[in-house]
N, C-alpha and C. Protein backbone atom coordinates (compact mmCIF):
# COMPACT_ATOMS: atom_id res chain seq x y z
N UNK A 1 14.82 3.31 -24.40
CA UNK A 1 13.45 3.56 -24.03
C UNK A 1 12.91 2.36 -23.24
N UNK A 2 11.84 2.70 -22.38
CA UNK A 2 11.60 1.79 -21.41
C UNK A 2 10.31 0.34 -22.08
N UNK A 3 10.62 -0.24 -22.33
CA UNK A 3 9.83 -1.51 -22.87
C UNK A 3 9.18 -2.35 -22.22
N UNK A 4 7.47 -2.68 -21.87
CA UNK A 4 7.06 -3.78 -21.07
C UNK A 4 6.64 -4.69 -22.15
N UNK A 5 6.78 -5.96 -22.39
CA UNK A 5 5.59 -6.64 -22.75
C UNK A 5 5.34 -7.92 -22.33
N UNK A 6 4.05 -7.96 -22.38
CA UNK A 6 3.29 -8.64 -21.63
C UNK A 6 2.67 -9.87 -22.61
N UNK A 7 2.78 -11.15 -22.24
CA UNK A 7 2.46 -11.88 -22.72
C UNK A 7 1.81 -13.28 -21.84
N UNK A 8 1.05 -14.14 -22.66
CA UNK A 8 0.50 -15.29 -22.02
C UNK A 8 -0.91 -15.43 -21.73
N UNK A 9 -1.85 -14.24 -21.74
CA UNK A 9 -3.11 -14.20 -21.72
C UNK A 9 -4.06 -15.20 -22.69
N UNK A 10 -5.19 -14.96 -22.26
CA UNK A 10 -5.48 -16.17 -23.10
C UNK A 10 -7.27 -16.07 -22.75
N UNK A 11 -8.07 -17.76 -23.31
CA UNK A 11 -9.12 -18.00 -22.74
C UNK A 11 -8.93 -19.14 -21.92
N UNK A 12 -9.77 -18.94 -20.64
CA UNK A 12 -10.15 -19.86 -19.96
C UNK A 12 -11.27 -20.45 -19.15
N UNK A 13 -11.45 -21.58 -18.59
CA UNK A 13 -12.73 -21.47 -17.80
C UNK A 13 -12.06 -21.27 -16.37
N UNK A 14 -13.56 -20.90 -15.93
CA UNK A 14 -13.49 -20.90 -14.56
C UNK A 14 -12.59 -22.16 -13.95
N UNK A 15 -11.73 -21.54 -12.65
CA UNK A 15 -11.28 -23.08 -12.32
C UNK A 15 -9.68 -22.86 -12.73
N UNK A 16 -9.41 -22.53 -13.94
CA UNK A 16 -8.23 -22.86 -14.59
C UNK A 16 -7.39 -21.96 -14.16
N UNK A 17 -5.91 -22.19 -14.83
CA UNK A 17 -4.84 -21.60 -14.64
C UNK A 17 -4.16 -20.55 -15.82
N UNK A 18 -3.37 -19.72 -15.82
CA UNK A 18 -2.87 -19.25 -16.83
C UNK A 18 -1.44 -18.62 -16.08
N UNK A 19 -0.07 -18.36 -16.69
CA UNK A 19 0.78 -17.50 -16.22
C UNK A 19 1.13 -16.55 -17.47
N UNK A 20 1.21 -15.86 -16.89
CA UNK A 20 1.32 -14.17 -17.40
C UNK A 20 3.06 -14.12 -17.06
N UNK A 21 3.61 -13.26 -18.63
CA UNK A 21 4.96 -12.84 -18.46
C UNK A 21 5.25 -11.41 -18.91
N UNK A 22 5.95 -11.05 -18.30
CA UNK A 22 6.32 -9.56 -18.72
C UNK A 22 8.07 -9.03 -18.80
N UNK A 23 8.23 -9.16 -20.26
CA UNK A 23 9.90 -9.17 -20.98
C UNK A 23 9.74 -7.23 -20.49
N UNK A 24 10.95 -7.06 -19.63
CA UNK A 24 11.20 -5.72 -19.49
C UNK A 24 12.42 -4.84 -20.30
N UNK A 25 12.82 -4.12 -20.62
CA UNK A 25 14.08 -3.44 -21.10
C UNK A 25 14.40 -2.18 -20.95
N UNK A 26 15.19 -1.66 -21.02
CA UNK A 26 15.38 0.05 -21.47
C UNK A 26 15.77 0.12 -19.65
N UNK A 27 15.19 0.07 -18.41
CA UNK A 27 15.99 0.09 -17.58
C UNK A 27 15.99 -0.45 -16.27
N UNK A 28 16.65 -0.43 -15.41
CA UNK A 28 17.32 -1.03 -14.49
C UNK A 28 16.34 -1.96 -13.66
N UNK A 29 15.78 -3.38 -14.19
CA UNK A 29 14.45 -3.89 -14.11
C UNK A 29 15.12 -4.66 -12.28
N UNK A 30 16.07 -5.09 -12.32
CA UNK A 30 16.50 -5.40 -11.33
C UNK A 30 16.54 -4.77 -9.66
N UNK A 31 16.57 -3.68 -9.93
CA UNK A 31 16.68 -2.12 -8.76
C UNK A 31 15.58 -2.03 -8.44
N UNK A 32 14.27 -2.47 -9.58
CA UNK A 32 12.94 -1.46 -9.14
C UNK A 32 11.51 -2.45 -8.51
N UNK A 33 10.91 -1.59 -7.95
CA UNK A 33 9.82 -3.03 -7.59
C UNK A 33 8.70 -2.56 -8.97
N UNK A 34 7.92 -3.75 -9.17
CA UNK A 34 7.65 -3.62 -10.26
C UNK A 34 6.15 -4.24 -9.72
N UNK A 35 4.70 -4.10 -10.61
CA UNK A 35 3.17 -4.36 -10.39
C UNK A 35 2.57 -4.72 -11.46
N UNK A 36 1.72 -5.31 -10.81
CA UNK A 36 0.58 -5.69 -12.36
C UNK A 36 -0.38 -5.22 -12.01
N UNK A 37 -1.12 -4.95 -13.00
CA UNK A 37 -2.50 -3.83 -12.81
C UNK A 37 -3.50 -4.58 -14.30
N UNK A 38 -4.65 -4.43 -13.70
CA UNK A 38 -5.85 -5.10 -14.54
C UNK A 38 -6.91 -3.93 -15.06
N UNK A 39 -7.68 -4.30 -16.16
CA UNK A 39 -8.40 -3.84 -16.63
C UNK A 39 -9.63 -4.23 -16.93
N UNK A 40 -10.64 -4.49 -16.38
CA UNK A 40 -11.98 -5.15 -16.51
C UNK A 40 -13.02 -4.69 -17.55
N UNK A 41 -13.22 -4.96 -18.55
CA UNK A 41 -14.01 -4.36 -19.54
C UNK A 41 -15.08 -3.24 -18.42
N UNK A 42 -15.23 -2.11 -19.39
CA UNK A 42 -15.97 -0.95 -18.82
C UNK A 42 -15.90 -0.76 -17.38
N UNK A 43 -14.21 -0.98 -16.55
CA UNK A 43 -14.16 -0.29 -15.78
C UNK A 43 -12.66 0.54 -15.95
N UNK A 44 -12.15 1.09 -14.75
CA UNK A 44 -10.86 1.43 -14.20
C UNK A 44 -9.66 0.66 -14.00
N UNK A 45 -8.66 0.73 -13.90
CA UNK A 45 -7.36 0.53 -13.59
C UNK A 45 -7.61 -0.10 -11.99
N UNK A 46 -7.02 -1.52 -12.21
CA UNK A 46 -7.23 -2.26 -10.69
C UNK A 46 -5.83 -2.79 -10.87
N UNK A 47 -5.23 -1.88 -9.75
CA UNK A 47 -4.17 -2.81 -8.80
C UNK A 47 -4.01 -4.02 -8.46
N UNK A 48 -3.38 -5.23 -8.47
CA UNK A 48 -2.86 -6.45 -8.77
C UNK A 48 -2.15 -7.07 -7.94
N UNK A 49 -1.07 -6.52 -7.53
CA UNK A 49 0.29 -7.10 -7.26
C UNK A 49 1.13 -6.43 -7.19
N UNK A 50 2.28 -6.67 -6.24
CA UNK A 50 3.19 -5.62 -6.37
C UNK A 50 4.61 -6.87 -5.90
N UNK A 51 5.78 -6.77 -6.34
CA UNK A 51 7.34 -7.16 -5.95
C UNK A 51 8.31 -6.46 -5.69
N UNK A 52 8.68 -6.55 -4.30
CA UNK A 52 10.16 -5.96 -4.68
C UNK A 52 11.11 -6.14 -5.82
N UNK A 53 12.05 -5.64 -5.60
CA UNK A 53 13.14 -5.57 -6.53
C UNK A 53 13.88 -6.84 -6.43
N UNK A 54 13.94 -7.42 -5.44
CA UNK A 54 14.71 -9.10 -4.99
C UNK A 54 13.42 -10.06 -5.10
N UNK A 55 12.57 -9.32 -5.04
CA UNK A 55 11.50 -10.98 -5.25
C UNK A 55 11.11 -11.09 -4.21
N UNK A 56 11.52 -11.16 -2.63
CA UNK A 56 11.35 -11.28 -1.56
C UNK A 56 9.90 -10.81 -0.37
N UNK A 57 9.61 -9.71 -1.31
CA UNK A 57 8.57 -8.82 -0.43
C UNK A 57 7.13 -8.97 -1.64
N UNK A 58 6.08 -9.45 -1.29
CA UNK A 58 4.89 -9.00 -2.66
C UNK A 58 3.79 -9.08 -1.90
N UNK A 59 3.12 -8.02 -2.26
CA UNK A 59 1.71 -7.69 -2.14
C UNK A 59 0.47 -7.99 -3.06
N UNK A 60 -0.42 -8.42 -2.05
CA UNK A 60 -1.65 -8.20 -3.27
C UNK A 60 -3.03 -8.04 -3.25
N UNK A 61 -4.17 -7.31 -3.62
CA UNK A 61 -5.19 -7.08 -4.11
C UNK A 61 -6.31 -8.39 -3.14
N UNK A 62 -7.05 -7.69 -2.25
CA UNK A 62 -7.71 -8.82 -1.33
C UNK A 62 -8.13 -9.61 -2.64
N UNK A 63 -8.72 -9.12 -3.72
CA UNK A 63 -9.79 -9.81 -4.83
C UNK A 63 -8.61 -11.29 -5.28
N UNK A 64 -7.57 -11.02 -5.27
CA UNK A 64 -6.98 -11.98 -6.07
C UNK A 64 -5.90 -13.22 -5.20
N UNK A 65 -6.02 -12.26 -4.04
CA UNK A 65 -4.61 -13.03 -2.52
C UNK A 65 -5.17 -14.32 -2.44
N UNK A 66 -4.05 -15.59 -2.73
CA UNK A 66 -4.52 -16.75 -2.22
C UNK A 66 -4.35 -16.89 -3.50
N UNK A 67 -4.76 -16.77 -4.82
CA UNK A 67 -4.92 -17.42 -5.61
C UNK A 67 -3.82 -16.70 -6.82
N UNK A 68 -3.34 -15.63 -6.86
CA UNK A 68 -2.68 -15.02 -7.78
C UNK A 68 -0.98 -15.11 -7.33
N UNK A 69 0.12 -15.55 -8.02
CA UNK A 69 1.06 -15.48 -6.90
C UNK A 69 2.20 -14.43 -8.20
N UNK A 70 2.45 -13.39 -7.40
CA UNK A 70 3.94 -12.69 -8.29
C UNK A 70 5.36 -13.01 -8.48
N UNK A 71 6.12 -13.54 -9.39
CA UNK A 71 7.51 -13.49 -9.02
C UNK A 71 8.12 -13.25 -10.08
N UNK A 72 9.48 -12.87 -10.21
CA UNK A 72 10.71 -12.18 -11.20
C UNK A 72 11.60 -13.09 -11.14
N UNK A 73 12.02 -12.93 -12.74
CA UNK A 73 13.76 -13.63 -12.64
C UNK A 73 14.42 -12.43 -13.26
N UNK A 74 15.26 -11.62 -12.37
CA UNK A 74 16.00 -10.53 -12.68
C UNK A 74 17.29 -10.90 -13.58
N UNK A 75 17.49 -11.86 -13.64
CA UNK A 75 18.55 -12.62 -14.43
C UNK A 75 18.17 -12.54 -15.95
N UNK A 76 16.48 -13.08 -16.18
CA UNK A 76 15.82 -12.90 -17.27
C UNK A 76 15.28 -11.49 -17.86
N UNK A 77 14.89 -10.60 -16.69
CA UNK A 77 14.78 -9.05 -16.98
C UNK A 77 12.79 -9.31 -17.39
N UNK A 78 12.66 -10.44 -16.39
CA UNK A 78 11.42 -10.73 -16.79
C UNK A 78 10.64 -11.07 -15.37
N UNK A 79 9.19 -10.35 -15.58
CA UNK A 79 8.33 -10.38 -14.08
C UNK A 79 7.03 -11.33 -14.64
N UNK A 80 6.39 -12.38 -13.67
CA UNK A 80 5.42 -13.09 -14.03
C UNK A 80 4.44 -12.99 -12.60
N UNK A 81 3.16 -13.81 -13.68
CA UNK A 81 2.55 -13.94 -12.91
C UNK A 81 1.48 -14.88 -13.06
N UNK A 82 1.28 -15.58 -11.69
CA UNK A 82 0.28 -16.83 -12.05
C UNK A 82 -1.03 -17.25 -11.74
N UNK A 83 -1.68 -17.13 -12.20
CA UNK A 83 -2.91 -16.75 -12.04
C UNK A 83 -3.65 -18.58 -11.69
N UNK A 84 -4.16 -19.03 -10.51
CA UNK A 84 -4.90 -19.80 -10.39
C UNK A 84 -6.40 -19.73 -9.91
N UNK A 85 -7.11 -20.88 -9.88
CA UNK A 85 -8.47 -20.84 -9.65
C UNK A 85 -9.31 -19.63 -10.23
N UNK A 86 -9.14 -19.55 -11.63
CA UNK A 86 -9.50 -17.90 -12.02
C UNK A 86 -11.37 -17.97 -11.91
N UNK A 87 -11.80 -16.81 -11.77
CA UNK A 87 -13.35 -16.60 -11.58
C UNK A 87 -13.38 -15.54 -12.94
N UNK A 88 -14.90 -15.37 -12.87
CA UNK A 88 -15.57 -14.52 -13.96
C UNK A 88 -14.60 -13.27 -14.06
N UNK A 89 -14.67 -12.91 -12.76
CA UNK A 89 -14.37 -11.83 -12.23
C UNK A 89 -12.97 -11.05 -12.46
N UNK A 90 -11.93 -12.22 -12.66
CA UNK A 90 -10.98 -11.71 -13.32
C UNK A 90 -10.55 -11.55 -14.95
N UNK A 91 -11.26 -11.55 -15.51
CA UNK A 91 -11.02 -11.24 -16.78
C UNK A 91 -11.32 -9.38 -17.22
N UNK A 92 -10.24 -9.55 -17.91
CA UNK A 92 -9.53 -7.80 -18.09
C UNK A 92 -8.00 -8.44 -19.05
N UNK A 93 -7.61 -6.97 -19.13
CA UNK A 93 -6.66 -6.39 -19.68
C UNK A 93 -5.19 -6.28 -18.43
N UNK A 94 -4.42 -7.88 -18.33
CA UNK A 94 -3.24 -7.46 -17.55
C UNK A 94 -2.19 -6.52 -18.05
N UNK A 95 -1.43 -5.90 -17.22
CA UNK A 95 -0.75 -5.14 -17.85
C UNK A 95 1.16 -5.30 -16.34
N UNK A 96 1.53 -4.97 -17.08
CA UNK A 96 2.91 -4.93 -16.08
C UNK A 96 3.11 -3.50 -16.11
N UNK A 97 3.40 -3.32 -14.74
CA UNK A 97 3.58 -1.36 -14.64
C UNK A 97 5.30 -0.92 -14.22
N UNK A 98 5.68 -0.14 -14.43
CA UNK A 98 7.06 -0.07 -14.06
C UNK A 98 6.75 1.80 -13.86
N UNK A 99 6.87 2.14 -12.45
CA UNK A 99 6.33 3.46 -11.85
C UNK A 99 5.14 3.75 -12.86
N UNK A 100 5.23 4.77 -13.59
CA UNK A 100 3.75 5.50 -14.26
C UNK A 100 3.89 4.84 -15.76
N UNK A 101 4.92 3.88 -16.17
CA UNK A 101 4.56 3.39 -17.12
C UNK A 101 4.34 1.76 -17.31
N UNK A 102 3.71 1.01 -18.21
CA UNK A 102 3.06 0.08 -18.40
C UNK A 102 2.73 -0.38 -19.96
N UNK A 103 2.78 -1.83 -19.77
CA UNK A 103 3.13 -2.29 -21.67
C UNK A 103 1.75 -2.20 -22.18
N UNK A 104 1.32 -2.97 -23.36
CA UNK A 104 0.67 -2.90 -24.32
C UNK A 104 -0.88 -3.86 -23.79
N UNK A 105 -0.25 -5.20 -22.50
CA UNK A 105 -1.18 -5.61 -22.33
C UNK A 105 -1.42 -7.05 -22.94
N UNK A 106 -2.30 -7.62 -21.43
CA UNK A 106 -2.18 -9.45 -22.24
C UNK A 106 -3.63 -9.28 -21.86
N UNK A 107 -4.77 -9.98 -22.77
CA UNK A 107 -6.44 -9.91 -22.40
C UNK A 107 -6.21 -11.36 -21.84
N UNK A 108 -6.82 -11.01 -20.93
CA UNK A 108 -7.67 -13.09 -20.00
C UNK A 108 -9.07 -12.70 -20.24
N UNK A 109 -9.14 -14.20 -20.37
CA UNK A 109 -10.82 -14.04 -20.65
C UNK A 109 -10.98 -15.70 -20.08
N UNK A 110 -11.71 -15.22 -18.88
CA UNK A 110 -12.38 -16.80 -18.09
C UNK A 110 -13.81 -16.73 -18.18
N UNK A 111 -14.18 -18.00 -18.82
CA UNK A 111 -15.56 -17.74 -19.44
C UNK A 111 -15.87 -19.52 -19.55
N UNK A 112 -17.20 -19.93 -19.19
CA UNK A 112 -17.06 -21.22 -19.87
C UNK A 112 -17.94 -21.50 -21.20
């Protein structure tokens, strides 16, 4: 069965840093491009980030470009992500997505 989890969330202030990890299993984490997707208290599902399958190609979310950076160690079967200069604005519910499914979830909370 297909397994995300997501770990490393946390509190922070404005300003600060945090990296986000996501332990994958069940299947072929290497082959697939893989995303992170956020959750902002009392809203919707916000798109994040996206990696190829080599690491090579990543996209991202005007709100977060410049300051959010994606990368994988397919060796580890594990996708991260690093979150700098965080604002109000990003605090939510990260999540790692693998096509229509997605783990349990790491909360950030940037607050001072």
């Amino acid at each position: 069965a297909v397994q995300l989890v997501e770990s490393g969330g946390g509190l922070v202030q404005p300003g600060g840093s945090l990296r986000l990890s996501c332990a994958a299993s069940g299947f072929p984490f290497s082959s697939n491009v893989m995303n992170w997707v956020r959750q902002a208290p009392g809203k919707g599902l916000e798109w994040v980030s996206r990696i190829d399958s080599s690491g090579g190609i990543t996209a991202y979310a005007d709100s977060v470009k410049g300051r959010f950076t994606v990368s994988r160690d397919n060796a580890k079967n594990t996708l991260y992500l690093q979150l700098n200069s965080l604002k109000t604005e990003d605090t939510g519910v990260y999540y790692c997505a693998y096509a229509t499914m997605r783990g349990q979830g790491t909360q950030v909370t940037v607050s001072s």
